[in-house]
N, C-alpha and C. Protein backbone atom coordinates (compact mmCIF):
# COMPACT_ATOMS: atom_id res chain seq x y z
N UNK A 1 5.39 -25.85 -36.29
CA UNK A 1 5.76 -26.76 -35.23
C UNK A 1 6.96 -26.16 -34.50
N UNK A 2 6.86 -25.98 -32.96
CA UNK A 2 7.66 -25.72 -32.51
C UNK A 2 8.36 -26.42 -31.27
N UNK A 3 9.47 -26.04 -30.88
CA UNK A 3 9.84 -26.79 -29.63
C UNK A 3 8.51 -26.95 -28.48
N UNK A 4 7.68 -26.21 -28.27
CA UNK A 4 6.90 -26.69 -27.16
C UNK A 4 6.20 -27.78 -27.66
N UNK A 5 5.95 -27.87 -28.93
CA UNK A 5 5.12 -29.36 -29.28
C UNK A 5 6.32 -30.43 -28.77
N UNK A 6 7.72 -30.74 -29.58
CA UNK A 6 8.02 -31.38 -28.79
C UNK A 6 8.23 -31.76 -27.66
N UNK A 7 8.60 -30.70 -26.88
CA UNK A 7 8.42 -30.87 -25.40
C UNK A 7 7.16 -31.37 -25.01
N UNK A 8 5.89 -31.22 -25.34
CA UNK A 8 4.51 -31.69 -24.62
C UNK A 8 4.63 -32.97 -25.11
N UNK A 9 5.03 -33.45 -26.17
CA UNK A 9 5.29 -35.26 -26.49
C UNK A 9 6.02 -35.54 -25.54
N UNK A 10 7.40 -35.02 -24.94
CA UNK A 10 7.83 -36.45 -24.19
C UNK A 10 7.80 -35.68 -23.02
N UNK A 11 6.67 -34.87 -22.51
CA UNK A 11 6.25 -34.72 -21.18
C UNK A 11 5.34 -36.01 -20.79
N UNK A 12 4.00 -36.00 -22.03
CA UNK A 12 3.10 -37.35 -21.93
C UNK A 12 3.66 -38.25 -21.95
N UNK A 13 4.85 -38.43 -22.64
CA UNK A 13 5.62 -39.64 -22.83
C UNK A 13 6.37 -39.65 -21.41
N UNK A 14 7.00 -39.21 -20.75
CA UNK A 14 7.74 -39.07 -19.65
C UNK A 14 8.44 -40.63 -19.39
N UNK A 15 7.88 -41.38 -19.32
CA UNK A 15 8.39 -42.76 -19.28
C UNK A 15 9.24 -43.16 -19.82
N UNK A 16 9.44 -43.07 -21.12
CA UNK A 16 10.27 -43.82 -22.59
C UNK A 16 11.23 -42.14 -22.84
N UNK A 17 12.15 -43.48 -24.23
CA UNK A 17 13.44 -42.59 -24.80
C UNK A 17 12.38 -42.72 -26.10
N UNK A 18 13.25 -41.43 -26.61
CA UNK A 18 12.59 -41.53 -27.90
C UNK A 18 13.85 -41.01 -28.64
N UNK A 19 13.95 -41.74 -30.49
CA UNK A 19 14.80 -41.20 -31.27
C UNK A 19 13.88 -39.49 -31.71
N UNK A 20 15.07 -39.16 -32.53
CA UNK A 20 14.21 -37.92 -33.02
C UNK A 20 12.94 -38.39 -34.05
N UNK A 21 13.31 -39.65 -35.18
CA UNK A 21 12.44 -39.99 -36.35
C UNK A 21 11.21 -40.77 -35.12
N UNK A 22 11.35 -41.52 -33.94
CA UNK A 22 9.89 -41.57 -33.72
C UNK A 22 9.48 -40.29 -32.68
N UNK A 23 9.85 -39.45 -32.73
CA UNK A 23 9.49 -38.43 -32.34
C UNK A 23 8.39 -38.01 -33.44
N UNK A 24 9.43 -37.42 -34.22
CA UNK A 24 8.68 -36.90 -35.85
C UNK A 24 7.56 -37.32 -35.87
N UNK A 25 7.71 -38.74 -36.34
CA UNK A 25 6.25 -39.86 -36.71
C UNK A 25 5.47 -39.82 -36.08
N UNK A 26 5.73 -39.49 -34.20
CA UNK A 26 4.47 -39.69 -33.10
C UNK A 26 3.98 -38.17 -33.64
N UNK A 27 4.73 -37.38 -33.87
CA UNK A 27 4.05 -35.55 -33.87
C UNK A 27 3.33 -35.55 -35.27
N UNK A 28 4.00 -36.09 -36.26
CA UNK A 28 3.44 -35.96 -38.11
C UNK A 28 3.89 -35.51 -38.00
N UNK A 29 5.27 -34.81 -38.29
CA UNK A 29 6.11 -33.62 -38.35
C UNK A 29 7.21 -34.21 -39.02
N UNK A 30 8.20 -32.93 -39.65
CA UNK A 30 9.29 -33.80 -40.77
C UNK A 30 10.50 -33.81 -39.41
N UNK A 31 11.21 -35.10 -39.86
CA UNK A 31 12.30 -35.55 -39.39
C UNK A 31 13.62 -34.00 -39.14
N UNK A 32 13.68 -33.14 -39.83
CA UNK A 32 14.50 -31.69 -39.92
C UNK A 32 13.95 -30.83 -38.80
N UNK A 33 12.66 -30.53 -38.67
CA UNK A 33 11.97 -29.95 -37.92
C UNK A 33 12.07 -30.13 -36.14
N UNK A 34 11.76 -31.66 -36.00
CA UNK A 34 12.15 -32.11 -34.85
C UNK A 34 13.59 -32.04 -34.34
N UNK A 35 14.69 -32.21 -34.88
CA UNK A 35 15.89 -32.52 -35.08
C UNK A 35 16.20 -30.83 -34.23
N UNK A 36 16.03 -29.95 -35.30
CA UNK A 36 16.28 -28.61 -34.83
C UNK A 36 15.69 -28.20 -33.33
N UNK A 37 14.29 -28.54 -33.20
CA UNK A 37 13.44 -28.34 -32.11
C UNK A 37 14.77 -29.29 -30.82
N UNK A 38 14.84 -30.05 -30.88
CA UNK A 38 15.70 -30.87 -29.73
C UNK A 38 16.69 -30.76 -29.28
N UNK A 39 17.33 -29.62 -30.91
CA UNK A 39 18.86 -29.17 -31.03
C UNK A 39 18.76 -28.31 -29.38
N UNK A 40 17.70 -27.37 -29.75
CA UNK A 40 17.44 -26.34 -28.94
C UNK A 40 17.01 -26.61 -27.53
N UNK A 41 16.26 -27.52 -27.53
CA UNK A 41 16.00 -27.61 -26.27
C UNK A 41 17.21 -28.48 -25.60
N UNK A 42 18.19 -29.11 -26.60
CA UNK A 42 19.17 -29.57 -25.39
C UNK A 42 20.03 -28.19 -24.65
N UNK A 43 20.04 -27.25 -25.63
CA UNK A 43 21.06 -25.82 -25.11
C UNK A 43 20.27 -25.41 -23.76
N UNK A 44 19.26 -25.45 -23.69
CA UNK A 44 18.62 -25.15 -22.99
C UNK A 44 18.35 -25.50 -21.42
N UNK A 45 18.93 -27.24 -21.75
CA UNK A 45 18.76 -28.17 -20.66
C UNK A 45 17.62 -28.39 -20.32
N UNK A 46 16.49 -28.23 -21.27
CA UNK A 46 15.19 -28.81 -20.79
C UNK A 46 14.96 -30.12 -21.22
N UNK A 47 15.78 -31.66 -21.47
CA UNK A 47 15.33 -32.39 -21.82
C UNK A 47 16.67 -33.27 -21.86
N UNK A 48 16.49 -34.60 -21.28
CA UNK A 48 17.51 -35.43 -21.19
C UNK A 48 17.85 -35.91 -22.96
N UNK A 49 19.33 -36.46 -22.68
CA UNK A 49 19.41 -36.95 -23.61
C UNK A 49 20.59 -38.33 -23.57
N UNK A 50 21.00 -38.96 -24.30
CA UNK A 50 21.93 -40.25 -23.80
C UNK A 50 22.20 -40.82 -25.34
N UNK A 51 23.59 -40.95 -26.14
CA UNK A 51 24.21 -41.33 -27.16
C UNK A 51 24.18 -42.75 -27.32
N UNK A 52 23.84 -43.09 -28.02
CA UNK A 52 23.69 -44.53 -28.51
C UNK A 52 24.38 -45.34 -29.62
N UNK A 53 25.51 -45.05 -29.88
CA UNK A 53 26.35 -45.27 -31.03
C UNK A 53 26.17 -43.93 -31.48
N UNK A 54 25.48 -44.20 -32.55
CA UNK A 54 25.24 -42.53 -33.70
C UNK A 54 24.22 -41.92 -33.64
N UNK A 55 23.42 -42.55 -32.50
CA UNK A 55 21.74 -42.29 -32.87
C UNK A 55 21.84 -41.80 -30.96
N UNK A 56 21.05 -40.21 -30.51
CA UNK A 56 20.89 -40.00 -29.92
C UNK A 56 19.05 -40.26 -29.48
N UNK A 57 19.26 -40.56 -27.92
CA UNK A 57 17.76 -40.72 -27.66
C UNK A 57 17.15 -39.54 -26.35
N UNK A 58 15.80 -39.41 -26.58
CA UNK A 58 15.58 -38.55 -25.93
C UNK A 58 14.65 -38.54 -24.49
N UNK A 59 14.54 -37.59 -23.38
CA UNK A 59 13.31 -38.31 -22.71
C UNK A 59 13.41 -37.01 -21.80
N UNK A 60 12.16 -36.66 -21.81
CA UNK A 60 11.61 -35.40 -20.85
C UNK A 60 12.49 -35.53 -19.43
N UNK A 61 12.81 -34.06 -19.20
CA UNK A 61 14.00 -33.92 -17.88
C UNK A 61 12.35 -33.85 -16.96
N UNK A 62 12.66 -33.95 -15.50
CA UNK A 62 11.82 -34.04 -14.63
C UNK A 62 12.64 -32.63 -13.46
């Protein structure tokens, strides 16, 4: 599993925030995996993101 899987989830998703764990759960993928994948794509700036207390959420950049 790599960052482009996540990225193609919240491309389809485009609408909604997503945590990383329903990320995970929508992909079947472990909660570590995703986490890292998102790490990366935030360096990257391919993918919004917005702090929520402790819990960051996510949602395809346009």
């Amino acid at each position: 599993m790599g960052q482009q899987e996540v990225y193609d989830y919240l491309k389809r998703n485009h609408t909604k925030w997503f945590t990383s764990r329903q990320i995970a759960q929508g992909l079947r993928v472990s909660l570590g995996s995703v986490t890292n994948n998102l790490k990366k794509l935030r360096k990257t700036n391919s993918v919004k993101y917005s702090q929520e207390g402790n819990r960051f959420k996510y949602k395809f950049k346009k």
